[in-house]
Protein backbone atom coordinates (compact mmCIF):
# COMPACT_ATOMS: atom_id res chain seq x y z
CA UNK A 1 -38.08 15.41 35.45
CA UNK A 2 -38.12 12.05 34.11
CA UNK A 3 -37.79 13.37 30.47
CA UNK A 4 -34.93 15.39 31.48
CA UNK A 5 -33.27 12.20 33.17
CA UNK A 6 -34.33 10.14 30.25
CA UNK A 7 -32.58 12.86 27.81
CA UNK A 8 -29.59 12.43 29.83
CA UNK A 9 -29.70 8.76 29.57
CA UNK A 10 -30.24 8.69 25.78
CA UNK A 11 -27.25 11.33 25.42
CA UNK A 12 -24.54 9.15 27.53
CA UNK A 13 -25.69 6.07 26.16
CA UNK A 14 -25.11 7.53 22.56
CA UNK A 15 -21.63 8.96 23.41
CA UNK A 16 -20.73 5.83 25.10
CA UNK A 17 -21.52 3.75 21.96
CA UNK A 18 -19.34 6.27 19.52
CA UNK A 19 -16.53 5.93 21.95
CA UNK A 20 -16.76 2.76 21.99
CA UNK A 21 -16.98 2.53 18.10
CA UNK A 22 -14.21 4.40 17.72
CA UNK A 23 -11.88 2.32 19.76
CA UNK A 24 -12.87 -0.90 18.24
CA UNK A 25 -12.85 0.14 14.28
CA UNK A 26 -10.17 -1.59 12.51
CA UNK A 27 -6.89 0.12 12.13
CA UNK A 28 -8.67 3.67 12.39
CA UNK A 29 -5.77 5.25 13.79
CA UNK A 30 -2.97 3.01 13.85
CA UNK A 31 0.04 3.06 11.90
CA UNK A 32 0.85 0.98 8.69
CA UNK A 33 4.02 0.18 7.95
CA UNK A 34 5.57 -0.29 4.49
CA UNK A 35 8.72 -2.54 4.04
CA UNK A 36 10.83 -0.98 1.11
CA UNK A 37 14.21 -1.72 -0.84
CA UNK A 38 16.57 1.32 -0.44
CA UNK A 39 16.47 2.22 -3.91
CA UNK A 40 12.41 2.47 -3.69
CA UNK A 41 12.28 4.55 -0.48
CA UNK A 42 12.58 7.73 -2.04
CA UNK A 43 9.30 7.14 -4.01
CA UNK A 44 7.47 5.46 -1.23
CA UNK A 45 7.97 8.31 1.05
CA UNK A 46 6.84 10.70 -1.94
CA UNK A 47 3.62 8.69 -2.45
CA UNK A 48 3.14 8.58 1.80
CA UNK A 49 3.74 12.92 1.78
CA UNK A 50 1.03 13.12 -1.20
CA UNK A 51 -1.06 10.58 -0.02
CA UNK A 52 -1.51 12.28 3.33
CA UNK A 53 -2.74 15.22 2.18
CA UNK A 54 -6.05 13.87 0.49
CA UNK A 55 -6.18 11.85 4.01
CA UNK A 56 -4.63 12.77 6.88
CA UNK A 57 -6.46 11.07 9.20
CA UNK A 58 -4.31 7.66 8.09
CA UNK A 59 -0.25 7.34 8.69
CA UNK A 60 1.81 5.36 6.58
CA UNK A 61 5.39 4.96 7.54
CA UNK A 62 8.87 3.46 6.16
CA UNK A 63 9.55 0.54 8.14
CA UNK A 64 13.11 0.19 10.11
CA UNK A 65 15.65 -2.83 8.84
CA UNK A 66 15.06 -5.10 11.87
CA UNK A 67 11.47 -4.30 12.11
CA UNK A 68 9.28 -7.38 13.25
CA UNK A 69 8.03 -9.23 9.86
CA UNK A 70 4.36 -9.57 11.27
CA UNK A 71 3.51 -5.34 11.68
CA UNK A 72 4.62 -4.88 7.54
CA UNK A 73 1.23 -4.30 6.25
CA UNK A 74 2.56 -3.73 2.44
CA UNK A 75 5.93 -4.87 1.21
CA UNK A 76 7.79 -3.54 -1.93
CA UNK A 77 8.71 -6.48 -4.20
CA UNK A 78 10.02 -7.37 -7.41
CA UNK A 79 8.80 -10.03 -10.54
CA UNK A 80 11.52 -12.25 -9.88
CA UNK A 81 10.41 -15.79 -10.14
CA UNK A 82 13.25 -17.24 -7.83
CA UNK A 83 12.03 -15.17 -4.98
CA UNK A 84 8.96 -15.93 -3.07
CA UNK A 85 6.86 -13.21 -1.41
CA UNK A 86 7.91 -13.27 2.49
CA UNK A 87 4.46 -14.74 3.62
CA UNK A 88 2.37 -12.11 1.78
CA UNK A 89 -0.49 -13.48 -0.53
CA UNK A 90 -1.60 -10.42 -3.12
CA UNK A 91 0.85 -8.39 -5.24
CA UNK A 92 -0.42 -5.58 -6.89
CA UNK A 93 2.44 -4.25 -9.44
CA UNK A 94 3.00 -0.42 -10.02
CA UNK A 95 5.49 -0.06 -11.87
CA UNK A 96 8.90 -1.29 -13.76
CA UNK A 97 12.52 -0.98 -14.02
CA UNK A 98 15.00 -1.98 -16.14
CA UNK A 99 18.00 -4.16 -14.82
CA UNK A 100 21.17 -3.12 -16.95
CA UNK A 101 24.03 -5.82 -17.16
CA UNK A 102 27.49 -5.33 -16.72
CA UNK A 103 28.76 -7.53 -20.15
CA UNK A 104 30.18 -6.77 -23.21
CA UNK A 105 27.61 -5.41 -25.58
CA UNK A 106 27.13 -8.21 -28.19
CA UNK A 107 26.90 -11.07 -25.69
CA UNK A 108 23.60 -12.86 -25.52
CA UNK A 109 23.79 -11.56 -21.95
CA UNK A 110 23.75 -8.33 -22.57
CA UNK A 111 20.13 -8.21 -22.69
CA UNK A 112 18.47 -5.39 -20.49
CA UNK A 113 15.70 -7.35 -18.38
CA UNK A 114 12.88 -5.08 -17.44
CA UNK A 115 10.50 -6.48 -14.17
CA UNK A 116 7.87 -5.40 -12.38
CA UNK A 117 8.09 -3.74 -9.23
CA UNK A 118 4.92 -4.27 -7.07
CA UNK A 119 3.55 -4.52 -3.34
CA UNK A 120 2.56 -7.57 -1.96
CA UNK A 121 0.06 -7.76 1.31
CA UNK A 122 -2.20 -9.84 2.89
CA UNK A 123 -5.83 -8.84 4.24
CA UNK A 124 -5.78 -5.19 4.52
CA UNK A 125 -8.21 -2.99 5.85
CA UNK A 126 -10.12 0.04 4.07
CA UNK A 127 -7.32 2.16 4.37
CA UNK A 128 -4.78 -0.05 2.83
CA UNK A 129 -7.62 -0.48 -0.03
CA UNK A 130 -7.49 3.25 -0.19
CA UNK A 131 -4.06 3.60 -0.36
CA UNK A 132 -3.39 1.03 -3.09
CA UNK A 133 -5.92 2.40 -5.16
CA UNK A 134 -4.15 5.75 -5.27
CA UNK A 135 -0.70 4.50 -6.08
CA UNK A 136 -2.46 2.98 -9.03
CA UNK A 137 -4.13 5.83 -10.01
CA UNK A 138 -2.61 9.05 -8.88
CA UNK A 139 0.71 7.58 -7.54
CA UNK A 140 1.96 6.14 -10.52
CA UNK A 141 3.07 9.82 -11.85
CA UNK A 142 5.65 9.89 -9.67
CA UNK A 143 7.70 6.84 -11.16
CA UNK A 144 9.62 8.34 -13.59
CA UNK A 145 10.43 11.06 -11.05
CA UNK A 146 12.34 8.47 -9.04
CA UNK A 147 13.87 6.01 -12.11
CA UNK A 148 10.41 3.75 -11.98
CA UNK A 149 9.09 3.06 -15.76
CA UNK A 150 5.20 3.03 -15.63
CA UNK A 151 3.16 0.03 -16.72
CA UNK A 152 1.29 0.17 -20.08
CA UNK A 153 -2.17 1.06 -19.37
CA UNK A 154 -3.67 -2.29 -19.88
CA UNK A 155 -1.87 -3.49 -17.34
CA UNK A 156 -2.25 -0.28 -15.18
CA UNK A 157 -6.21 -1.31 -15.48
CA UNK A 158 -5.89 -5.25 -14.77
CA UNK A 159 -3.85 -4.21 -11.20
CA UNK A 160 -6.69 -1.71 -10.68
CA UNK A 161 -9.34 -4.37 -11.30
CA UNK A 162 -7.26 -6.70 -9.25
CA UNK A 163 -7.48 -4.69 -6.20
CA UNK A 164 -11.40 -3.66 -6.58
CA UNK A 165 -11.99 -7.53 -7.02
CA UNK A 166 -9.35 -8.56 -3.82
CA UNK A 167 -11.14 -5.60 -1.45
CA UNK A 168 -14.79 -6.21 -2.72
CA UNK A 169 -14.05 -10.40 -1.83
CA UNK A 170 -12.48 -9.59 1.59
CA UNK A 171 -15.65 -7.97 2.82
């Protein structure tokens, strides 16, 4: 009797600690949110359809306009150098486009200005590290699909490294 009872014991306390586990892991189930410019959505949502079927235990979704600033977990940004990242400290850039001017053709300013197009983020958790690292290397074939020039593949591999060394430091 007191191997069955101590069977029992064992068996609770083990469910009890995976329950447990489960409800404490970070993020395991909980939404991210990415923050996109209209004119990126379409692609986003593309990469969050494809990126759910190689995991669909994780949900990514489009956040709304007046969404609260502090639940973005990745936010869609441009290379501009008069515009600061909204309190995000990593960029990891995926792609470019080209910015055509509206000028006469043989004005100085008729230049077409090609800039990165990247997401910045904080600390993110595993799945956010998992997530990146598709975009950069299975996402990216989708850019041209949605007007998005791809980066040359140096660069493709110094944004890859960049989020391998930014993950590996966080832990």
């Amino acid at each position: 009797m007191k191997k069955l009872a101590l069977a029992i014991a064992v068996l609770l306390s083990i469910n009890i600690s995976h329950i447990w586990a489960e409800g404490n892991s970070t993020n395991s189930s909980s939404v991210r949110y990415v923050k996109a410019p209209r004119f990126a959505r379409p692609l986003i949502e593309k990469w969050i359809t494809e990126y759910e079927k190689t995991q669909p235990g994780v949900e990514f979704r489009i956040a709304k306009g007046n969404q609260n600033q502090g639940n973005i977990d990745l936010n869609v940004v441009f290379d501009n150098h008069d515009t600061k990242p909204e309190d995000f400290s990593h960029i990891i850039y995926f792609g470019e486009f080209a910015v055509l001017p509206i000028t006469a053709s043989g004005s100085e300013a008729a230049k077409v200005a090609v800039e990165k197009i990247g997401v910045s983020y904080n600390e993110a958790d595993d799945a956010i590290n998992q997530f990146l690292n598709w975009v950069l290397t299975a996402g990216t074939k989708y850019n041209h699909e949605y007007g998005l020039l791809n980066l040359d593949n140096k660069l493709a591999q110094v944004q890859i490294e960049k989020v391998k060394t930014e993950f590996t430091a966080q832990k």
